[in-house]
Protein backbone atom coordinates (compact mmCIF):
# COMPACT_ATOMS: atom_id res chain seq x y z
CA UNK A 1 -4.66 -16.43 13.23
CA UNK A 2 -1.90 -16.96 10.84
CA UNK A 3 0.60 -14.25 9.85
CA UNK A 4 0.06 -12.78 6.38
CA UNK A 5 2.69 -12.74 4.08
CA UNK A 6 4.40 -9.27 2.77
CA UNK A 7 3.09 -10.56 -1.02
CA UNK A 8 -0.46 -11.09 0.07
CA UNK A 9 0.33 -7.54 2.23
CA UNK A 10 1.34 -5.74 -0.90
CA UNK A 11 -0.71 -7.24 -3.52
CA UNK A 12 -3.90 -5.91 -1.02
CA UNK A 13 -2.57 -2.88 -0.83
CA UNK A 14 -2.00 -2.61 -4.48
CA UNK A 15 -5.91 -3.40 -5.09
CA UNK A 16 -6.80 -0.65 -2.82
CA UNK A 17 -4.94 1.48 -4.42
CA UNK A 18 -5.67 0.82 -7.60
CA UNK A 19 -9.17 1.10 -7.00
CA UNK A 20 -8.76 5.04 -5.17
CA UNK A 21 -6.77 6.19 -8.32
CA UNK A 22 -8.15 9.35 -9.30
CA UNK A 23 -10.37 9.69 -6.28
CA UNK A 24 -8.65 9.70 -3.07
CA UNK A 25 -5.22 9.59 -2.08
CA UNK A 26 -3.85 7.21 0.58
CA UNK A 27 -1.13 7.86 2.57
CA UNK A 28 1.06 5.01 3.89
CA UNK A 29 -1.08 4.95 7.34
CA UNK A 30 -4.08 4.81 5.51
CA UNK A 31 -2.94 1.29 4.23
CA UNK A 32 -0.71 0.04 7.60
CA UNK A 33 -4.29 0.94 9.41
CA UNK A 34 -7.23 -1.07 6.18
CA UNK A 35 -3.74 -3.79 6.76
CA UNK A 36 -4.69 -4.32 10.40
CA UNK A 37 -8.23 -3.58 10.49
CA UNK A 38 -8.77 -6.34 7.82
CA UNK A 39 -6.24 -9.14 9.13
CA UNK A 40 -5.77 -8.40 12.70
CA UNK A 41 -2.90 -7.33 14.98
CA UNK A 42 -1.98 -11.08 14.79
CA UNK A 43 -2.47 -11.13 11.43
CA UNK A 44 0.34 -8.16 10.51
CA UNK A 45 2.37 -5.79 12.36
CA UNK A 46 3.12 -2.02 11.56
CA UNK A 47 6.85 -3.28 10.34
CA UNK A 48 5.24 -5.80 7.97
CA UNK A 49 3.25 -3.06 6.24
CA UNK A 50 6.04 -1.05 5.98
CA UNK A 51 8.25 -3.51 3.81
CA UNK A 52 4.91 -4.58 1.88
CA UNK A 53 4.96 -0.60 0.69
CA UNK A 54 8.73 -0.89 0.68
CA UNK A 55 8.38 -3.98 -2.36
CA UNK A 56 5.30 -2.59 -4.23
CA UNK A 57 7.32 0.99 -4.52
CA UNK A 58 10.91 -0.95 -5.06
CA UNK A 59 9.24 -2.92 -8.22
CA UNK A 60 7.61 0.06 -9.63
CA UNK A 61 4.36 -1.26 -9.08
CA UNK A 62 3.33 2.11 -6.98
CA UNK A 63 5.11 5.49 -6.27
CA UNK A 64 5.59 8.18 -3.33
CA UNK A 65 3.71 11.19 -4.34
CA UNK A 66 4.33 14.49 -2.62
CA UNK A 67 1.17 17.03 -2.33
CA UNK A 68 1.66 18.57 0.91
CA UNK A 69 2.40 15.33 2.29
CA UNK A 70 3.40 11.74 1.28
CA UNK A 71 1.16 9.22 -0.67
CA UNK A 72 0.97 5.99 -2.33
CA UNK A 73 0.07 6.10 -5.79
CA UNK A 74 0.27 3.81 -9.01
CA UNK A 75 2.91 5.40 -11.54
CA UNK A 76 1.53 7.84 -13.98
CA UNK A 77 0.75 6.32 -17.10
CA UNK A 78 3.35 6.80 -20.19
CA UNK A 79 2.13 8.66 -23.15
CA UNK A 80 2.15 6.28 -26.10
């Protein structure tokens, strides 16, 4: 198996959270361990995760959230 990229890493990660807005919250681990259960310990290490959630928070694409503990979420929506 072929290692993933951090793009293809982050833009994964940004579909799954995208599609748990408003319904669950997922921490970091959560999406290191849907990462590696979907491409394989081959496929992407712990490290690679971390800089794929490193690049999608950097660009503004998702944010830390603090509510009792630390999540990945997309940025609230502006008020037009």
């Amino acid at each position: 198996m072929t290692k993933v990229t951090v793009e293809t890493l982050a833009g994964d990660m940004y579909q799954m959270v995208a599609e748990c807005a408003g319904k669950k919250n997922l921490k970091p681990g959560d999406l290191t361990k849907a990462m590696i259960a979907k491409y394989g310990e081959e496929g992407c290490s712990k490290e690679d995760c971390k800089l794929a959630i490193r690049e999608l928070v950097e660009s503004g694409r998702c944010v830390y959230s603090y509510l009792g503990g630390s999540y990945i979420q997309l940025p609230p929506k502006e008020a037009e």
